[in-house]
PDB file of N, CA and C in Angstrom:
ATOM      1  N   UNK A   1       0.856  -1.174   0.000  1.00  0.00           N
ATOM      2  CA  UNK A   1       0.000   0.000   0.000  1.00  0.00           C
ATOM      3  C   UNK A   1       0.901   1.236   0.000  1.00  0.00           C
ATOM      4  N   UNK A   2       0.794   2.514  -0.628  1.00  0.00           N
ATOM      5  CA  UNK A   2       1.243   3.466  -0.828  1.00  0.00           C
ATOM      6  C   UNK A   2       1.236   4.328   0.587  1.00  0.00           C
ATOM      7  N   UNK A   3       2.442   5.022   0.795  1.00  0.00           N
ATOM      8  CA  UNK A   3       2.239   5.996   1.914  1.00  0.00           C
ATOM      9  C   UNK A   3       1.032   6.886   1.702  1.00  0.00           C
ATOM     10  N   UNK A   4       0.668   7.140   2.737  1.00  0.00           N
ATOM     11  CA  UNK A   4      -0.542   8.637   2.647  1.00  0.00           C
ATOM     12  C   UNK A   4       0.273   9.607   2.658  1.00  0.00           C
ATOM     13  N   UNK A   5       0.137  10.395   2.001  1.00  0.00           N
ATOM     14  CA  UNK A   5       0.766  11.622   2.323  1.00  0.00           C
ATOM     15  C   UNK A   5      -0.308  13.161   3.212  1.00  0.00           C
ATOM     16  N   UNK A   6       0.192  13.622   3.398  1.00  0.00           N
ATOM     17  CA  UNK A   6      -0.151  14.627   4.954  1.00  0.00           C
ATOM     18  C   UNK A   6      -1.290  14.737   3.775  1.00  0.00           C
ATOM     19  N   UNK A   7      -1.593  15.839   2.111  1.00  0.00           N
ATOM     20  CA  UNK A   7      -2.984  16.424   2.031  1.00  0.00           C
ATOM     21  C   UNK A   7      -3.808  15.348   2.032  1.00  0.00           C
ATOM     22  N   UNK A   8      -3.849  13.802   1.891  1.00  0.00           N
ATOM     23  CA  UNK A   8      -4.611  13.014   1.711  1.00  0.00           C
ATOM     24  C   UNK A   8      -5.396  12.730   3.102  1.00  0.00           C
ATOM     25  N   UNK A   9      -4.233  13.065   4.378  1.00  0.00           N
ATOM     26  CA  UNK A   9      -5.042  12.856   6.042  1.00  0.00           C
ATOM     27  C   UNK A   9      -5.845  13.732   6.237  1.00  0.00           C
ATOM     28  N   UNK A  10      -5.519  15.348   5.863  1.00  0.00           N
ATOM     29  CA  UNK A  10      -6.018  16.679   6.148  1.00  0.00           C
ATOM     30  C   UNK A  10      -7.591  16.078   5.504  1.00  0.00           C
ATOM     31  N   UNK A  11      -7.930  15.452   4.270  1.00  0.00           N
ATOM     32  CA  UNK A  11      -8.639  15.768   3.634  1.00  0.00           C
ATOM     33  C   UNK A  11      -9.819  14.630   4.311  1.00  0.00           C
ATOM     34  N   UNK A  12      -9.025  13.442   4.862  1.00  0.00           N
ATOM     35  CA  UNK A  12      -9.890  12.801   5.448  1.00  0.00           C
ATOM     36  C   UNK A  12     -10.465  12.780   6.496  1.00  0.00           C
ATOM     37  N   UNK A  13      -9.687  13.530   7.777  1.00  0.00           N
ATOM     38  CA  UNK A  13      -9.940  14.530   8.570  1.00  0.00           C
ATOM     39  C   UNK A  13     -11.615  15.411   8.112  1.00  0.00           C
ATOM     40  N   UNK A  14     -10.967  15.946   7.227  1.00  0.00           N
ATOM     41  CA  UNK A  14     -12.641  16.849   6.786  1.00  0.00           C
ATOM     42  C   UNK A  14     -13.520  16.201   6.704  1.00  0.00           C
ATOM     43  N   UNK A  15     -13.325  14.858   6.008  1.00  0.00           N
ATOM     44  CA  UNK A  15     -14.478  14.222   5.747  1.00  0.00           C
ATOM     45  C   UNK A  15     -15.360  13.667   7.029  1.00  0.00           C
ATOM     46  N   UNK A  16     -14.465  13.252   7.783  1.00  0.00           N
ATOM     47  CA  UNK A  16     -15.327  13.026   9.574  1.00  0.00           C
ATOM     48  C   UNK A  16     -15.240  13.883  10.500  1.00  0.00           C
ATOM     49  N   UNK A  17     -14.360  14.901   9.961  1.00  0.00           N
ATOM     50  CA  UNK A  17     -14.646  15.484  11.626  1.00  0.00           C
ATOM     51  C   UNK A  17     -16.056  16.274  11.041  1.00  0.00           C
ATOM     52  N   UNK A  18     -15.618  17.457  12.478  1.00  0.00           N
ATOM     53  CA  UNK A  18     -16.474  17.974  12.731  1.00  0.00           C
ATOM     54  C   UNK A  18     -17.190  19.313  11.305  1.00  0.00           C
ATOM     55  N   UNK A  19     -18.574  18.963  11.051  1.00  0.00           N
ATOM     56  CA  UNK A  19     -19.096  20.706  10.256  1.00  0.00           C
ATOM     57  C   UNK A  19     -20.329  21.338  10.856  1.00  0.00           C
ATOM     58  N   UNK A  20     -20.544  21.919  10.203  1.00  0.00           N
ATOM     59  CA  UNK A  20     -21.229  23.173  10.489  1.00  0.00           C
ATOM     60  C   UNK A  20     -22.782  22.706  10.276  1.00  0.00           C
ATOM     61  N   UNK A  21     -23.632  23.540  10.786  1.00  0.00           N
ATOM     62  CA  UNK A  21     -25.366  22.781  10.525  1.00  0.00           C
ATOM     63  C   UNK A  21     -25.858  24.077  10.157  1.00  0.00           C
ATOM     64  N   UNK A  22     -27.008  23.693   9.734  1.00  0.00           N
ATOM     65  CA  UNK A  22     -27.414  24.876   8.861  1.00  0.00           C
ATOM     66  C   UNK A  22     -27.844  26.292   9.662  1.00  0.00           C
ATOM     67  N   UNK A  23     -27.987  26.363  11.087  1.00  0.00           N
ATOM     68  CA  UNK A  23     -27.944  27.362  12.163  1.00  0.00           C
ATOM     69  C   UNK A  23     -26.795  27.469  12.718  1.00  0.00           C
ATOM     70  N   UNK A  24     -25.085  26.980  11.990  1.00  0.00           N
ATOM     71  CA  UNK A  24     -24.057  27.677  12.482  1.00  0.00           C
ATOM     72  C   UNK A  24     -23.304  26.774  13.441  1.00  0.00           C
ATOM     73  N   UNK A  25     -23.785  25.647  14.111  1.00  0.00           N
ATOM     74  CA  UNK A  25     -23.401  24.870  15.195  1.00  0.00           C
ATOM     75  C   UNK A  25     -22.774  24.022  14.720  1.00  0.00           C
ATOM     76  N   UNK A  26     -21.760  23.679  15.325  1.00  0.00           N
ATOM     77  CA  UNK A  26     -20.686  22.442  15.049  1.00  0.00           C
ATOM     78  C   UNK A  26     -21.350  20.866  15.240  1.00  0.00           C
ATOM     79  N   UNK A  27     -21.236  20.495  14.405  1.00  0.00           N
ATOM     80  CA  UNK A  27     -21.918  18.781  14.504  1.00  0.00           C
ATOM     81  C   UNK A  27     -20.559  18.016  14.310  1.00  0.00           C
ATOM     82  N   UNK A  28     -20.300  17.225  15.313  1.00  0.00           N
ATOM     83  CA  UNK A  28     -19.397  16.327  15.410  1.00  0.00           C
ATOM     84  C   UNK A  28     -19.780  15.039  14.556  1.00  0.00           C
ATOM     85  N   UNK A  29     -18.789  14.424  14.271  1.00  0.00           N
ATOM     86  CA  UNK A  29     -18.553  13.257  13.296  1.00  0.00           C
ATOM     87  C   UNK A  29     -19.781  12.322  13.951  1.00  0.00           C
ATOM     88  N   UNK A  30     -19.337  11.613  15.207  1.00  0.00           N
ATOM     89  CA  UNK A  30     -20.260  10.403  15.775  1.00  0.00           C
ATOM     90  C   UNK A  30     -21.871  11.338  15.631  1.00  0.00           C
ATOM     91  N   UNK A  31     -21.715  13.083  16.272  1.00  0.00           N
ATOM     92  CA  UNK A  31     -23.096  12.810  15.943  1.00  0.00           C
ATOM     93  C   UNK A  31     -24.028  12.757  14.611  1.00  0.00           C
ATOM     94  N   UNK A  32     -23.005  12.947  13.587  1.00  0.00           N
ATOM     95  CA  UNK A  32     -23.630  13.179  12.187  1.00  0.00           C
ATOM     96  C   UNK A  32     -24.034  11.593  12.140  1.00  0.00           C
ATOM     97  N   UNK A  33     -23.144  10.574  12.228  1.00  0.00           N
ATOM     98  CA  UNK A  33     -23.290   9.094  12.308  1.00  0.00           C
ATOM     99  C   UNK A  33     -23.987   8.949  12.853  1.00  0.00           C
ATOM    100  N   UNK A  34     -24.962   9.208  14.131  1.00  0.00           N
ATOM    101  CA  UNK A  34     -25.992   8.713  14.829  1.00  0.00           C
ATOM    102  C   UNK A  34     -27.259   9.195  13.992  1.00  0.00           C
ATOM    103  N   UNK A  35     -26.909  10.212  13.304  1.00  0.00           N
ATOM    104  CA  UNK A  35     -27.948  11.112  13.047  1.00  0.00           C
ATOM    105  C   UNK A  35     -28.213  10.407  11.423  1.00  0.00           C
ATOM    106  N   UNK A  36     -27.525  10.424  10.913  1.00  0.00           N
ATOM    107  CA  UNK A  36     -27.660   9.450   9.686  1.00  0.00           C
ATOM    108  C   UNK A  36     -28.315   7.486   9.973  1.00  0.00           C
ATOM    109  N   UNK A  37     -28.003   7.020  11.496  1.00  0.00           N
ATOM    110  CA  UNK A  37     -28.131   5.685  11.537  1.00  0.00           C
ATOM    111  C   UNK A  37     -29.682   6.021  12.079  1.00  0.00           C
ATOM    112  N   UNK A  38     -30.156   7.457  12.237  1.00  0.00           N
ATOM    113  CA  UNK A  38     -31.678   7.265  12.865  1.00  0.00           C
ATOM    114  C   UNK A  38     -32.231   7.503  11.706  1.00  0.00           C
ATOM    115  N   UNK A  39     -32.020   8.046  10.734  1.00  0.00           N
ATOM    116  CA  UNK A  39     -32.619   8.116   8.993  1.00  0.00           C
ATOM    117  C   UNK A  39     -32.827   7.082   8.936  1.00  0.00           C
ATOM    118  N   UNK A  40     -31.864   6.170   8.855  1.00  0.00           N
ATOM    119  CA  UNK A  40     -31.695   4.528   8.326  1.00  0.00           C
ATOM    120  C   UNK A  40     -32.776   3.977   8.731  1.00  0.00           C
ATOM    121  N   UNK A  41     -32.941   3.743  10.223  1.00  0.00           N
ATOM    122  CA  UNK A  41     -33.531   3.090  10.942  1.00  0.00           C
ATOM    123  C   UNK A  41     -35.545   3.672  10.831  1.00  0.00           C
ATOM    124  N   UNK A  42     -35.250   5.434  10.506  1.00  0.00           N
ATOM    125  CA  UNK A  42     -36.711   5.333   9.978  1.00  0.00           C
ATOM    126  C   UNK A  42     -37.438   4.972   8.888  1.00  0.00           C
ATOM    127  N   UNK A  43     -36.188   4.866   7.891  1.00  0.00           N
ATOM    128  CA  UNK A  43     -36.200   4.416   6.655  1.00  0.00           C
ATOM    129  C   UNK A  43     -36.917   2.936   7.080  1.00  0.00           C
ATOM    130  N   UNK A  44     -36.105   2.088   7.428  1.00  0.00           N
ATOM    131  CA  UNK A  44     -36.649   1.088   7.336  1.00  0.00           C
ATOM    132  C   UNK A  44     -37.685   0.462   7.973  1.00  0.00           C
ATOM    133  N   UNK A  45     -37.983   1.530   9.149  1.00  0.00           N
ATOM    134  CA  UNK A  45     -39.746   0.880   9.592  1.00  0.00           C
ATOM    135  C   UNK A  45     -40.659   1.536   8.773  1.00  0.00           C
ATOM    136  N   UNK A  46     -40.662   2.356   8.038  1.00  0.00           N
ATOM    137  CA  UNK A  46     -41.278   2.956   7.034  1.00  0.00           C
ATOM    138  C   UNK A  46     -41.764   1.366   6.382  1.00  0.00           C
ATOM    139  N   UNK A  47     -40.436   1.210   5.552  1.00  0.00           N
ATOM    140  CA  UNK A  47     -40.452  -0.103   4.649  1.00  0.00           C
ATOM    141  C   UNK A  47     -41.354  -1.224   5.888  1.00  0.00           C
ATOM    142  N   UNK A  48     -41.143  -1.454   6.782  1.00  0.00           N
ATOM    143  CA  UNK A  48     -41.571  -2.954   7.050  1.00  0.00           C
ATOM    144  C   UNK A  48     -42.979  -2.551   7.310  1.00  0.00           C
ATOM    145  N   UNK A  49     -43.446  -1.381   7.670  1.00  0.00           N
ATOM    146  CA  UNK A  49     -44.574  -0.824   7.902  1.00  0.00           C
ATOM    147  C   UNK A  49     -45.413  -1.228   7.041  1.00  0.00           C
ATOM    148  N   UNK A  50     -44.824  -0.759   5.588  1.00  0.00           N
ATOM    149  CA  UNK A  50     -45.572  -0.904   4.421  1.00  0.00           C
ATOM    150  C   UNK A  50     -45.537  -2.465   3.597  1.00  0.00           C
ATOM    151  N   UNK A  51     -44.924  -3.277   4.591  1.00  0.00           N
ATOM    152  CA  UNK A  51     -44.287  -4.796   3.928  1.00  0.00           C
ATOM    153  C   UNK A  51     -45.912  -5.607   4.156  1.00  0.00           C
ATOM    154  N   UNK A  52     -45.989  -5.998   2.874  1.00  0.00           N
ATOM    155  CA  UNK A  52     -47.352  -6.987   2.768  1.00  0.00           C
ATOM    156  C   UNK A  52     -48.478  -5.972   2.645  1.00  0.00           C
ATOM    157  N   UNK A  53     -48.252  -4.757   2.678  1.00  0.00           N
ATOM    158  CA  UNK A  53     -49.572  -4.269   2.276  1.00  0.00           C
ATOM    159  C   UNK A  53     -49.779  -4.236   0.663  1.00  0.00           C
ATOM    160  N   UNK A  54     -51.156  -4.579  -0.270  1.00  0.00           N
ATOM    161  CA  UNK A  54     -51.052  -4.741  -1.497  1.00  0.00           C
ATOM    162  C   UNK A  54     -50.773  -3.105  -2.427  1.00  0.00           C
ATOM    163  N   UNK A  55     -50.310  -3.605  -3.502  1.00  0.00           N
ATOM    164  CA  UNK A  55     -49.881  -2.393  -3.937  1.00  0.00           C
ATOM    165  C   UNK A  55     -51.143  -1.382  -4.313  1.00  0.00           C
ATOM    166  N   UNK A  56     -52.405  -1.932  -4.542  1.00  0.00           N
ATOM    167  CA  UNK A  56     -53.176  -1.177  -5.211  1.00  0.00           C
ATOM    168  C   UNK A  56     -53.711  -0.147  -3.859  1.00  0.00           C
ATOM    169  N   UNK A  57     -53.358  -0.232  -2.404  1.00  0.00           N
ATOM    170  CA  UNK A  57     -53.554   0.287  -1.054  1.00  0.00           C
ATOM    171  C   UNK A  57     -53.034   1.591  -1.159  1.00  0.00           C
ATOM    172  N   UNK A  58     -51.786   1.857  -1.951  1.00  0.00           N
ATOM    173  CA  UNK A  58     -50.558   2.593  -1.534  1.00  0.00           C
ATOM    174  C   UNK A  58     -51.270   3.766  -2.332  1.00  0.00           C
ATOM    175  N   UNK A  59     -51.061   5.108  -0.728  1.00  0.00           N
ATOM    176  CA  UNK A  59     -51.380   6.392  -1.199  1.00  0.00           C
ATOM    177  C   UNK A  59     -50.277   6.730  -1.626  1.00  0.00           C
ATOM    178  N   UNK A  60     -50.826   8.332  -2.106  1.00  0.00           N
ATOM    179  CA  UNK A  60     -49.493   9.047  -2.740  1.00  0.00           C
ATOM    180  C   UNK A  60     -48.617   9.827  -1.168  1.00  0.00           C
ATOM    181  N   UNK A  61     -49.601  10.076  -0.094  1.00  0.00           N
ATOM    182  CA  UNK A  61     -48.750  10.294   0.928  1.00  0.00           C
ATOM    183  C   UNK A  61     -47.578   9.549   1.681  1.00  0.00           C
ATOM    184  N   UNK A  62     -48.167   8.110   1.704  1.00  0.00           N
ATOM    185  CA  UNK A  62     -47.115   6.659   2.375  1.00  0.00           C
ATOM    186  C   UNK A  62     -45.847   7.038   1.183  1.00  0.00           C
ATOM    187  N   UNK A  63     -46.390   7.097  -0.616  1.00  0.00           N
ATOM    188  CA  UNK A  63     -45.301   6.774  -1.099  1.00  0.00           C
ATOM    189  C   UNK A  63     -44.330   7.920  -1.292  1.00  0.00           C
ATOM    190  N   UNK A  64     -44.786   9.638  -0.752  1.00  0.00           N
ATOM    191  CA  UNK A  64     -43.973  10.507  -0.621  1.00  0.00           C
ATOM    192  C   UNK A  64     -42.991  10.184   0.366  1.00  0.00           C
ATOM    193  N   UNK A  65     -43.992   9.709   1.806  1.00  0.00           N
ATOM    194  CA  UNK A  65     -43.116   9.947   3.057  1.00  0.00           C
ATOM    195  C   UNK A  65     -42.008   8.476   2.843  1.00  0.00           C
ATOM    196  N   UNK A  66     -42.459   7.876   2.187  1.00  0.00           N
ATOM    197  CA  UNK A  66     -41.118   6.576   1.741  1.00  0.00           C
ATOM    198  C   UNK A  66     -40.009   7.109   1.333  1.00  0.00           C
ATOM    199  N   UNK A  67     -40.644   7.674   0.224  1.00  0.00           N
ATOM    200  CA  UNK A  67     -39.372   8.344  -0.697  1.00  0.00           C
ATOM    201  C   UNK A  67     -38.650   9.723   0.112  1.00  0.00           C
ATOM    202  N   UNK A  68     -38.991  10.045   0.652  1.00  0.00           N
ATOM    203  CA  UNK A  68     -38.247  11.323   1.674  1.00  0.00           C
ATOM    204  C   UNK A  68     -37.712  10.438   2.752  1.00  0.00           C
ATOM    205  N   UNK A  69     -38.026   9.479   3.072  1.00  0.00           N
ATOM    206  CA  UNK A  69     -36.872   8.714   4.181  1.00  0.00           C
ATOM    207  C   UNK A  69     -36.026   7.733   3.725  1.00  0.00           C
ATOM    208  N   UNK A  70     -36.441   7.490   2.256  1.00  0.00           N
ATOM    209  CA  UNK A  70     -35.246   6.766   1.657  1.00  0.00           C
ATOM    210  C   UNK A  70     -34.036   7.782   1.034  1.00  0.00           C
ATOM    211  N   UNK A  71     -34.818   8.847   0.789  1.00  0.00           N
ATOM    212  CA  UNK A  71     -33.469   9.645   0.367  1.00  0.00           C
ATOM    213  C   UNK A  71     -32.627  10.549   1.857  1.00  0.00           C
ATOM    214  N   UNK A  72     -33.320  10.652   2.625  1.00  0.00           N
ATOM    215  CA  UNK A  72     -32.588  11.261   3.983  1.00  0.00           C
ATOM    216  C   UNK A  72     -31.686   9.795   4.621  1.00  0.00           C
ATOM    217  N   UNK A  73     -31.896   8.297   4.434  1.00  0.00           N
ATOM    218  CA  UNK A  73     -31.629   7.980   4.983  1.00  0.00           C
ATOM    219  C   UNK A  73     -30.136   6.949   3.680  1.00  0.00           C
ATOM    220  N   UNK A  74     -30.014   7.727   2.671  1.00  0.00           N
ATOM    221  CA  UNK A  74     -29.317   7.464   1.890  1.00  0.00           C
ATOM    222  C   UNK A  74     -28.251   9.113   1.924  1.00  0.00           C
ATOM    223  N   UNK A  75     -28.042   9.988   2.760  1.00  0.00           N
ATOM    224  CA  UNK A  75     -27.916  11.191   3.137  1.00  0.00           C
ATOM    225  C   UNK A  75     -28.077  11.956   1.781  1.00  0.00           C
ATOM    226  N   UNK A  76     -29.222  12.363   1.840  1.00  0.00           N
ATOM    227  CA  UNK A  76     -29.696  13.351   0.590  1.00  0.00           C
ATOM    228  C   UNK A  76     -29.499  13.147  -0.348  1.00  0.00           C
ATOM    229  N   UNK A  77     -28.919  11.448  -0.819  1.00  0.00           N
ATOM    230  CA  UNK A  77     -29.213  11.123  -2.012  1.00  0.00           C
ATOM    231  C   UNK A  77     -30.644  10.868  -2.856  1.00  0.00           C
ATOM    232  N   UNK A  78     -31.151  11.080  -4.014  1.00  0.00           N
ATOM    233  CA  UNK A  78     -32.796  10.790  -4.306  1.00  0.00           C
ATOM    234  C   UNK A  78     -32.608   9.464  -4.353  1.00  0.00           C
ATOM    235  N   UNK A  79     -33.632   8.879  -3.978  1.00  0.00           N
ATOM    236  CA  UNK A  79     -33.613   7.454  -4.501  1.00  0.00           C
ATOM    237  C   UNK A  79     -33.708   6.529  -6.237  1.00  0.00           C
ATOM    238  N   UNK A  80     -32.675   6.004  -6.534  1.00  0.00           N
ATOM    239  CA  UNK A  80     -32.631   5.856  -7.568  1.00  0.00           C
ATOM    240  C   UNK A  80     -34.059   5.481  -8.315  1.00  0.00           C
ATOM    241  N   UNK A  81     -34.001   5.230  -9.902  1.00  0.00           N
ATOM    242  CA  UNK A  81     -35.288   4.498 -10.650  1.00  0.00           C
ATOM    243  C   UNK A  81     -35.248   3.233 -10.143  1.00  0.00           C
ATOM    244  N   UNK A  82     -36.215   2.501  -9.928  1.00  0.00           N
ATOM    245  CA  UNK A  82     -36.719   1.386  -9.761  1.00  0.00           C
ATOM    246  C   UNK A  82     -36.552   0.926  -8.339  1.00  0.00           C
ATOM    247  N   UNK A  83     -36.511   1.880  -7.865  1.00  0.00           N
ATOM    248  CA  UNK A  83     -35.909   1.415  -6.149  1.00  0.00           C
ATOM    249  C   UNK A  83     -37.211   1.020  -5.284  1.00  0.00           C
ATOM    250  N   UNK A  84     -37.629   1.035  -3.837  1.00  0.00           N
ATOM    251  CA  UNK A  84     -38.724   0.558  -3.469  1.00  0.00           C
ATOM    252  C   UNK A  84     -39.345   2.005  -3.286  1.00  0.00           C
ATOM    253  N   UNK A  85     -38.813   3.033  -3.216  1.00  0.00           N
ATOM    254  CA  UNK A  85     -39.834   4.400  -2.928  1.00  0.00           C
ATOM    255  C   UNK A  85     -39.898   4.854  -4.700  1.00  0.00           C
ATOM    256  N   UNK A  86     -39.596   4.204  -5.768  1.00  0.00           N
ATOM    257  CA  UNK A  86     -40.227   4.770  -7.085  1.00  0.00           C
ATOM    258  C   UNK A  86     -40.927   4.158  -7.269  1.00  0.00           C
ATOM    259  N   UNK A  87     -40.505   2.384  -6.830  1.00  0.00           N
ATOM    260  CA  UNK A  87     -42.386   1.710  -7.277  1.00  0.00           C
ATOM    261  C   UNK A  87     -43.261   2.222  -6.543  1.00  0.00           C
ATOM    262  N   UNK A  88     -42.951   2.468  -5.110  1.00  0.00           N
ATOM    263  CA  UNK A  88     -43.996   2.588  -4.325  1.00  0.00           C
ATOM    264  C   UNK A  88     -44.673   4.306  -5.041  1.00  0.00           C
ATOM    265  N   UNK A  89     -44.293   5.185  -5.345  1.00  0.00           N
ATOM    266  CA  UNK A  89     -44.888   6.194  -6.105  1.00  0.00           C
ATOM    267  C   UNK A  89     -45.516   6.162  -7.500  1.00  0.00           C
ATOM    268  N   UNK A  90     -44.920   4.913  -8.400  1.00  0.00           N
ATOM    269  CA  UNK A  90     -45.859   4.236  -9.800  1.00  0.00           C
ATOM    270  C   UNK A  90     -47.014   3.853  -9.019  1.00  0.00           C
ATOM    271  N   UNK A  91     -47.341   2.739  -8.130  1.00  0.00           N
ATOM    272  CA  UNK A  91     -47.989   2.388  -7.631  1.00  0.00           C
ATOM    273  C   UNK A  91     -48.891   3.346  -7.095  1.00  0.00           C
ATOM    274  N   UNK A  92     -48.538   4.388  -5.960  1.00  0.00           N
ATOM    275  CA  UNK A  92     -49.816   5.613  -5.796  1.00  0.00           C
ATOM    276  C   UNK A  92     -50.366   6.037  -6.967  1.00  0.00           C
ATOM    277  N   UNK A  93     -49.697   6.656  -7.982  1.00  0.00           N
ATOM    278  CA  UNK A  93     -49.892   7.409  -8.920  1.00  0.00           C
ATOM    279  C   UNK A  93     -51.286   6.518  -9.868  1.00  0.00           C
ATOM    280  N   UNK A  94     -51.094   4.808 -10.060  1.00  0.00           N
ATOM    281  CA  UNK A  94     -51.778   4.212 -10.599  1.00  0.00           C
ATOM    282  C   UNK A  94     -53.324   4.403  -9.878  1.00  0.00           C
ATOM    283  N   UNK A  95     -53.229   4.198  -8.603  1.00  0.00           N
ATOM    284  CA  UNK A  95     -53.616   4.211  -7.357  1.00  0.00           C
ATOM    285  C   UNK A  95     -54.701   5.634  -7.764  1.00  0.00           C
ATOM    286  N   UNK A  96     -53.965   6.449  -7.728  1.00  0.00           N
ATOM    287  CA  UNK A  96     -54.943   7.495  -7.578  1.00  0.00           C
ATOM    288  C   UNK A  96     -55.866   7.639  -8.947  1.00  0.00           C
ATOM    289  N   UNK A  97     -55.252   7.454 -10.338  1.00  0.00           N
ATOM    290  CA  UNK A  97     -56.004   7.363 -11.247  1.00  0.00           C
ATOM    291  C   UNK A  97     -57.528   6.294 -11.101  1.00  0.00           C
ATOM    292  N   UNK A  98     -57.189   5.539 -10.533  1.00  0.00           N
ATOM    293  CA  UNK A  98     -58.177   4.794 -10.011  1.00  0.00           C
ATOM    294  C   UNK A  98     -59.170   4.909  -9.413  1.00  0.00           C
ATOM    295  N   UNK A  99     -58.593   5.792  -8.145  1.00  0.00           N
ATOM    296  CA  UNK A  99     -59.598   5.981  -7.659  1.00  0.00           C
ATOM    297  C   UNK A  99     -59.332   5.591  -6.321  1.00  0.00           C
ATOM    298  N   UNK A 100     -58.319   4.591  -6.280  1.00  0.00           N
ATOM    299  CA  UNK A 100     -58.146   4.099  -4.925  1.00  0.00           C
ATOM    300  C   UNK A 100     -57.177   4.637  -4.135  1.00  0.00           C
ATOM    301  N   UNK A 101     -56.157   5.675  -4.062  1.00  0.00           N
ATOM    302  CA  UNK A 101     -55.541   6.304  -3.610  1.00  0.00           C
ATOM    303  C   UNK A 101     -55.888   7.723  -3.274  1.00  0.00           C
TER     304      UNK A 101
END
């Protein structure tokens, strides 16, 4: 393995330590990590919440608030095409044309 050299530590340094929040306050590394593992974790009772319910059920609200905790809990990534919060929004969308959403 190649030495690190010092800008490669500085830079990884940035990447965990500590930044700034959007009111100015310092957020430390572990707490950004806790704070990202409680996304996760709402992310996924979201999902089991919605596990076994049939698709033709699914409002367009369940499949917003899916898709906003799959992308917070992917840190502000959107959730890709075909993922479980885009079917779950084909699915409302069908849903509501219907009648049943």
């Amino acid at each position: 393995m190649p030495p690190m050299d010092e800008s490669h530590e500085h830079h990884v340094f940035h990447a965990v330590g500590p930044r700034e929040t959007y009111d100015g306050r310092t957020d430390s590394a572990p707490a950004a990590a806790q704070s990202l593992h409680q996304k996760q974790q709402n992310y996924l009772d979201k999902v089991v919440d919605m596990t076994g319910k049939p698709m033709s059920e699914i409002t367009k609200e369940e499949a917003q608030d899916l898709y906003k905790k799959e992308s917070r809990a992917r840190a502000g990534v959107p959730p890709k095409r075909g993922s479980l919060s885009d079917q779950a929004q084909e699915a409302a969308k069908m849903n509501e044309k219907k009648g049943n959403g």
